[in-house]
N, C-alpha and C. Protein backbone atom coordinates (compact mmCIF):
# COMPACT_ATOMS: atom_id res chain seq x y z
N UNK A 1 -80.51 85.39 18.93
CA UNK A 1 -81.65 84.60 18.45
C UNK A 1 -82.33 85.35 17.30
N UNK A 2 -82.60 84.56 16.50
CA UNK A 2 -83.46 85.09 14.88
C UNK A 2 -84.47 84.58 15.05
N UNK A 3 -85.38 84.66 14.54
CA UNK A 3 -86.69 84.34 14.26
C UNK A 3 -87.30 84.25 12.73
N UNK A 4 -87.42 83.76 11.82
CA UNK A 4 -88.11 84.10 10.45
C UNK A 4 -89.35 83.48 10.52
N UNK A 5 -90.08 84.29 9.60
CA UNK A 5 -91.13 84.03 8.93
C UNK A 5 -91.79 84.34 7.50
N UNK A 6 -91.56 82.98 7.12
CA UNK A 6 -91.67 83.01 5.55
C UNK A 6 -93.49 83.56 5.25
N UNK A 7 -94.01 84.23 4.09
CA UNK A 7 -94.74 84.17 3.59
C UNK A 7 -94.72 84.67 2.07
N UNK A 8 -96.30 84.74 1.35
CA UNK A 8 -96.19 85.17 -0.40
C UNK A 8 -96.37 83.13 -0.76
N UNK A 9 -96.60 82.21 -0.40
CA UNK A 9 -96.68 80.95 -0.74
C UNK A 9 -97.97 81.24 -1.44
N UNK A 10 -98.74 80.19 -2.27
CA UNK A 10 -99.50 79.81 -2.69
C UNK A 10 -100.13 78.82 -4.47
N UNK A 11 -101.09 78.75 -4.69
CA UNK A 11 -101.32 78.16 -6.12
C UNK A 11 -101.32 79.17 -7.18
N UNK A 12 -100.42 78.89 -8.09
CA UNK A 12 -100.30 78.94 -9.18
C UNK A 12 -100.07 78.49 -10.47
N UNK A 13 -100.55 78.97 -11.52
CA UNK A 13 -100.21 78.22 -12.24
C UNK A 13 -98.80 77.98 -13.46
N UNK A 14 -98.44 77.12 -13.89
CA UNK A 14 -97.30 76.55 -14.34
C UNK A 14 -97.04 78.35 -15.33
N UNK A 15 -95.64 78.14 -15.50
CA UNK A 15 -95.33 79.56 -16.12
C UNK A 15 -95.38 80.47 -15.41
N UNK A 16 -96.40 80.87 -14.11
CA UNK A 16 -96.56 81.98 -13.74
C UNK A 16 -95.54 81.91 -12.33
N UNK A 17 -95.73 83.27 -11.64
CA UNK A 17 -94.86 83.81 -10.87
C UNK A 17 -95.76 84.08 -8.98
N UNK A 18 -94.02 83.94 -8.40
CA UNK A 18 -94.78 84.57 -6.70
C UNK A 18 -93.46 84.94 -6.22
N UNK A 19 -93.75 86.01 -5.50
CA UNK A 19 -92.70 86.09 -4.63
C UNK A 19 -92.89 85.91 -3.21
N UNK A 20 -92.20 85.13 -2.69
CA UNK A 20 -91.94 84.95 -1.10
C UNK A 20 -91.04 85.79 -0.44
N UNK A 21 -91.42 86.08 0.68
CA UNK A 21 -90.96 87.13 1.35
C UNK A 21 -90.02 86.33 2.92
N UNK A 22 -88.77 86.84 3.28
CA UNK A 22 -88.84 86.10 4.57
C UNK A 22 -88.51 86.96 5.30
N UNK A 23 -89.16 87.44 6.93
CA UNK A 23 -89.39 88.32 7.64
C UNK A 23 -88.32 88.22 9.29
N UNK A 24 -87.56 88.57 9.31
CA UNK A 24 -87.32 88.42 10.19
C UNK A 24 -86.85 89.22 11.50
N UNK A 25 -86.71 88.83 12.69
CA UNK A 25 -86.41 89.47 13.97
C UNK A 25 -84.97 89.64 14.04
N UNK A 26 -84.87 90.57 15.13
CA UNK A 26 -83.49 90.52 15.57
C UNK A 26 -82.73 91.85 15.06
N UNK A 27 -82.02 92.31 15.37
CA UNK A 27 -81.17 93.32 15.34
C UNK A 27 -79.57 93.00 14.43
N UNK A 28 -79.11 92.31 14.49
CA UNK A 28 -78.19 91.45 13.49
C UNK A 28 -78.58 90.41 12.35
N UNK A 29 -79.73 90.87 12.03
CA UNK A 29 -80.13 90.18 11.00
C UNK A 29 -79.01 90.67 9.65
N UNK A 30 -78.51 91.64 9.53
CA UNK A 30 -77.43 92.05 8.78
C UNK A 30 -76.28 91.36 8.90
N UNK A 31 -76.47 90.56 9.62
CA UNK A 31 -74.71 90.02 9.69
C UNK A 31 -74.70 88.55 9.34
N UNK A 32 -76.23 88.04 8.86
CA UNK A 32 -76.16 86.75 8.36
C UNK A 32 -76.33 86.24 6.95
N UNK A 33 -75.86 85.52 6.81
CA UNK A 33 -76.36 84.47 4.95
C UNK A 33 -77.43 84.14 5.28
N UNK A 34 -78.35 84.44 4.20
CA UNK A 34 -80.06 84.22 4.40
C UNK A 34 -80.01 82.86 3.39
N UNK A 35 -80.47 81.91 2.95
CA UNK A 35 -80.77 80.90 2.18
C UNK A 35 -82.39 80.48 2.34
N UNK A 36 -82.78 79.92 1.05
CA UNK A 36 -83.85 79.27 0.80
C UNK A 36 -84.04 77.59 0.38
N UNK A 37 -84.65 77.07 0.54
CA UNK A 37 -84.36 75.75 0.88
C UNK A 37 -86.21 75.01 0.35
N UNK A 38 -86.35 74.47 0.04
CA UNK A 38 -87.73 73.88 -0.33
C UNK A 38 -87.50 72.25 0.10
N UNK A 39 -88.76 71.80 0.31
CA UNK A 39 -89.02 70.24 0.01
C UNK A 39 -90.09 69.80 -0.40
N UNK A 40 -90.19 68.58 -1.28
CA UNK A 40 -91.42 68.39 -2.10
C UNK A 40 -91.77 67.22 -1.84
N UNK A 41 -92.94 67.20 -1.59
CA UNK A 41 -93.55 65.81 -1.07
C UNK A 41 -92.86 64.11 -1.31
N UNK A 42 -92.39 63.58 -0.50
CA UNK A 42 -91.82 62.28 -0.32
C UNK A 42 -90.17 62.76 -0.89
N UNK A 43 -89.45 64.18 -0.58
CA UNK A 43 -88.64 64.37 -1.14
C UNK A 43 -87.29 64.85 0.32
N UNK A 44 -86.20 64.81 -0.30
CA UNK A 44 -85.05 65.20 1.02
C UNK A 44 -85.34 66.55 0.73
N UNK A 45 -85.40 67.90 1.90
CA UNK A 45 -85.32 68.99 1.43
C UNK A 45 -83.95 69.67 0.85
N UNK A 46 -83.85 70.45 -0.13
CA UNK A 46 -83.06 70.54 -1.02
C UNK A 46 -82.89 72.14 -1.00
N UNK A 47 -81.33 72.59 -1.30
CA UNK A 47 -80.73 73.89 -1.54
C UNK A 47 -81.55 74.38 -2.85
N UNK A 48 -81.81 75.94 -2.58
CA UNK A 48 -82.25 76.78 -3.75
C UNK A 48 -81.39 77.80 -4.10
N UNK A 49 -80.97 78.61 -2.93
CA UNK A 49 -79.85 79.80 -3.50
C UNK A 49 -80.11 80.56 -1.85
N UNK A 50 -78.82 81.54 -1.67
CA UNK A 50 -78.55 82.00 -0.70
C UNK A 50 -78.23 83.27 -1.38
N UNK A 51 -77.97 84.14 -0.02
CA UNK A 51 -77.43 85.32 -0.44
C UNK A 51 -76.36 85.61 0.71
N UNK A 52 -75.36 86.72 0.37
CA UNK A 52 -74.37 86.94 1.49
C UNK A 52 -74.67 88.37 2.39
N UNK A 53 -74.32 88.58 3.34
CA UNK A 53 -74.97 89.57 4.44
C UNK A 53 -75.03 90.55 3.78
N UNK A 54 -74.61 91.42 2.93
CA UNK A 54 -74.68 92.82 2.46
C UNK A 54 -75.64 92.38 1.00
N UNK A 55 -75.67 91.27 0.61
CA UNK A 55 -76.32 90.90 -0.56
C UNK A 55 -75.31 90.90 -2.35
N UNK A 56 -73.84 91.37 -1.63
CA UNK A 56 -73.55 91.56 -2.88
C UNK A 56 -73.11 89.86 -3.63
N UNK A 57 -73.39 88.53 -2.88
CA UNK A 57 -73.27 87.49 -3.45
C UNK A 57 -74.27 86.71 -3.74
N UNK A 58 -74.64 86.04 -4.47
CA UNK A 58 -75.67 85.30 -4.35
C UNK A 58 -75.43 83.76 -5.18
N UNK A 59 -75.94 82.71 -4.51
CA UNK A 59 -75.53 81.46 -5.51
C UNK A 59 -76.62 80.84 -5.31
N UNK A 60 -77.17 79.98 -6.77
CA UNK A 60 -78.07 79.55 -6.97
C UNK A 60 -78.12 77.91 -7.21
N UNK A 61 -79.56 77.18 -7.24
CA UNK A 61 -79.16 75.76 -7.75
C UNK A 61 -79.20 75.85 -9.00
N UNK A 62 -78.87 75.00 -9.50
CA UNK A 62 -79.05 74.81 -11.06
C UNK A 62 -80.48 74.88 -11.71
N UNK A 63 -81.30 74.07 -10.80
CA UNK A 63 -82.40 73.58 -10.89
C UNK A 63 -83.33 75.31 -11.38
N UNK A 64 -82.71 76.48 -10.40
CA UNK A 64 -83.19 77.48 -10.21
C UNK A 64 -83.15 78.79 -11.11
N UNK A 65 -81.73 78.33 -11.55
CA UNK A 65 -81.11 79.55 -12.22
C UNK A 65 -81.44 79.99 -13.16
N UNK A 66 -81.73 81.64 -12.96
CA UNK A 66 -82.23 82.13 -14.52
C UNK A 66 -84.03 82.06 -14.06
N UNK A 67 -84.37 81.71 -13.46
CA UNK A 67 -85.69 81.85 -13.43
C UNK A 67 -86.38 82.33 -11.38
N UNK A 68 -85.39 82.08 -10.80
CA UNK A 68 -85.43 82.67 -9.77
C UNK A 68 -84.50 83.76 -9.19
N UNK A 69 -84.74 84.92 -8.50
CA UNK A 69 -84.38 86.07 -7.93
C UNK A 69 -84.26 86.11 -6.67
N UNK A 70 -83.42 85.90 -5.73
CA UNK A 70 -82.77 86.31 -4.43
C UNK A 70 -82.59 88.13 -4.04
N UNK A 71 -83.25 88.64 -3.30
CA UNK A 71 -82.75 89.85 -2.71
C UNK A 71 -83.01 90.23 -1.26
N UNK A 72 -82.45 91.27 -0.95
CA UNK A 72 -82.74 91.30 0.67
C UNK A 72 -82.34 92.80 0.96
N UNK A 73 -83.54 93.24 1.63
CA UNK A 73 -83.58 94.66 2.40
C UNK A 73 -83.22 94.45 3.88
N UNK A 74 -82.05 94.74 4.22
CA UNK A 74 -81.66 95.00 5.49
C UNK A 74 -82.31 95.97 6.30
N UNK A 75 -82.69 96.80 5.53
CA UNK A 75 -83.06 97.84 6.64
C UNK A 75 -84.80 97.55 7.10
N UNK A 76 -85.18 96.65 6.28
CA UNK A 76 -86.45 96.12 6.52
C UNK A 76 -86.45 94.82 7.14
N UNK A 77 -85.42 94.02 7.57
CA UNK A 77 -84.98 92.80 7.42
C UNK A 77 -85.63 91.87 7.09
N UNK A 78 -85.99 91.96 5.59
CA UNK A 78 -86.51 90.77 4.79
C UNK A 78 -85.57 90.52 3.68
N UNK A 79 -85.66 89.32 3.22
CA UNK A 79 -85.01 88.56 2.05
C UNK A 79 -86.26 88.10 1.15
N UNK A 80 -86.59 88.70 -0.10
CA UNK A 80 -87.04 88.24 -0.90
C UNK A 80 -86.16 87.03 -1.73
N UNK A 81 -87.76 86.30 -2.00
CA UNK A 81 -87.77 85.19 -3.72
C UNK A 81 -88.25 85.55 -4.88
N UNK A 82 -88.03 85.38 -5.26
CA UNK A 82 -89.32 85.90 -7.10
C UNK A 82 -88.90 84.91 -7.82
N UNK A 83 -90.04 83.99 -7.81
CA UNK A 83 -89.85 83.46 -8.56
C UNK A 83 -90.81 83.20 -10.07
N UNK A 84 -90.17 83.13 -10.93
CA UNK A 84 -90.89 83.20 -12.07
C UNK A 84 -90.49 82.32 -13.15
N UNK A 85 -91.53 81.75 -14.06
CA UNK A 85 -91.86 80.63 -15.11
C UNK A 85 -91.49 79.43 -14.30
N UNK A 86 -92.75 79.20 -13.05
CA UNK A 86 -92.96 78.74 -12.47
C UNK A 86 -93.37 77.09 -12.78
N UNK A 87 -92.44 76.08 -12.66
CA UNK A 87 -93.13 74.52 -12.79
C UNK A 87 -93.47 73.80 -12.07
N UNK A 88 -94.02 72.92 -12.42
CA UNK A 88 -94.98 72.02 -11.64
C UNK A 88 -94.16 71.54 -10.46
N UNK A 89 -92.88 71.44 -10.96
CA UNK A 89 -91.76 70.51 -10.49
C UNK A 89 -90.95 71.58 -9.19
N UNK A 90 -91.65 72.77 -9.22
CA UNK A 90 -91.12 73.51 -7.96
C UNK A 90 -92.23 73.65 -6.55
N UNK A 91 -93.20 73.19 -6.76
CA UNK A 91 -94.16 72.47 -5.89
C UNK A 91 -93.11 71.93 -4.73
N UNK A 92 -93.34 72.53 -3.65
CA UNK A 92 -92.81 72.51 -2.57
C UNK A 92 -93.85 73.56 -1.44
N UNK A 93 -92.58 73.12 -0.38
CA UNK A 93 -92.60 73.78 0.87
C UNK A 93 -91.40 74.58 0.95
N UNK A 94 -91.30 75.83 1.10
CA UNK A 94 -90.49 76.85 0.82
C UNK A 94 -89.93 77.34 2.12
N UNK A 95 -88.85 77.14 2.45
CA UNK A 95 -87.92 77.64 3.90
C UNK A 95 -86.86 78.52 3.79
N UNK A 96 -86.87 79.52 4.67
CA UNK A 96 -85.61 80.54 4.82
C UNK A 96 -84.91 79.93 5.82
N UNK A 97 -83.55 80.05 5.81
CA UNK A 97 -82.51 79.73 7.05
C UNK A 97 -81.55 81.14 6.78
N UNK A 98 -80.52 81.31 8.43
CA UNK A 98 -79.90 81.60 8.66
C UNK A 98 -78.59 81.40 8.93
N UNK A 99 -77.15 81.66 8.93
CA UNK A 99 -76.18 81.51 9.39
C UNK A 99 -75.28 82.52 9.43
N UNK A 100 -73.91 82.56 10.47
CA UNK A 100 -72.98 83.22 10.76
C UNK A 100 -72.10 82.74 9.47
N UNK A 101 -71.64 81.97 9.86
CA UNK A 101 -70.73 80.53 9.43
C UNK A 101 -71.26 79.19 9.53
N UNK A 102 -70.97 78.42 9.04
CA UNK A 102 -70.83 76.90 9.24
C UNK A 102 -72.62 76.54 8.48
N UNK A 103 -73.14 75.50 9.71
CA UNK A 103 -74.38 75.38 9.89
C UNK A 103 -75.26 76.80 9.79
N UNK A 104 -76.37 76.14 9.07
CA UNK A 104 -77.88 76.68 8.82
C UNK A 104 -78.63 77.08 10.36
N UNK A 105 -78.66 77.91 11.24
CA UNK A 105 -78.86 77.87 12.51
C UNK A 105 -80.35 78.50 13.14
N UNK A 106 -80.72 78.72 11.92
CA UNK A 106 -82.27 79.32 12.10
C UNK A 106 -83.12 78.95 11.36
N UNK A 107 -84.49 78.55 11.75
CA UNK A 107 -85.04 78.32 10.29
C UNK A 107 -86.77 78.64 10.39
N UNK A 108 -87.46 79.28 9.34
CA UNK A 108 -88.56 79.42 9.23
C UNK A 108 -89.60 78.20 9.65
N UNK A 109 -90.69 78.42 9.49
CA UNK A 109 -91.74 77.59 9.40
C UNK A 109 -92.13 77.03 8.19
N UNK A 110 -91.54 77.78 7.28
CA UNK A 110 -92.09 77.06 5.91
C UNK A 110 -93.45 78.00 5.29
N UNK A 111 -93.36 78.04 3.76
CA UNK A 111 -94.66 78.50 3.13
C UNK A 111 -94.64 77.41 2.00
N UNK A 112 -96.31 77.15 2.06
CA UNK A 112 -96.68 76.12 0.33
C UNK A 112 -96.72 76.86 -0.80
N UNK A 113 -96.03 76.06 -1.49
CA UNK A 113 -95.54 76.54 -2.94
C UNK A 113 -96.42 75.57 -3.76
N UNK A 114 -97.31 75.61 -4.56
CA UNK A 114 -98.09 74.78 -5.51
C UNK A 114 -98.12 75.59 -7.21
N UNK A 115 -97.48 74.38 -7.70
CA UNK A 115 -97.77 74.91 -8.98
C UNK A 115 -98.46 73.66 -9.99
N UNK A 116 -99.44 74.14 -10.59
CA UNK A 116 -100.75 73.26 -11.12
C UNK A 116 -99.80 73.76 -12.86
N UNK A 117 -100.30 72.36 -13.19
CA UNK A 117 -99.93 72.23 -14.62
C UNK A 117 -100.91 72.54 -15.99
């Protein structure tokens, strides 16, 4: 069993930057793909970028690339976001998940992401 907990959410403004942090439990937190995931009001929630257990992979959305940063301290077991030149249009609710394989099998609570224009 994992546990996460996302935080670092809040208002900002367009252009500017935050990083989210996702915190999690467990003792094998090293042996999973961490991913981030957002949804935006009246929206399906949608892929942002993942990373692979040691961190040496990482894949991003399009939507993301080049302006957002994926990393992750194992020995702290958190997975950072950084994200930066921040738009209106990334206004969301910001989620970490977990997996072995397959399915997404863990998932945060979510942090608000607001970006004012």
């Amino acid at each position: 069993q994992v546990q996460l907990v996302e935080s670092g959410g809040g208002l900002v403004q367009a252009g500017g930057s935050l990083r989210l942090s996702c915190a999690a439990s467990g003792r094998t937190f090293s042996s999973y793909t961490v991913g981030w995931f957002r949804r935006a009001p009246g929206k399906e929630r949608e892929f942002v970028v993942q990373i692979t257990r040691s961190g040496g992979s990482t894949f991003y959305a399009d939507s993301v690339k080049g302006r957002f940063t994926i990393s992750r301290d194992n020995a702290k077991n958190t997975v950072y976001l950084q994200m930066n030149s921040l738009k209106p249009e990334d206004t969301a609710v910001y989620y970490c998940a977990c997996r072995n394989t397959g399915a997404w099998d863990y998932w945060g609570q979510g942090t608000q992401v607001t970006v004012s224009s």
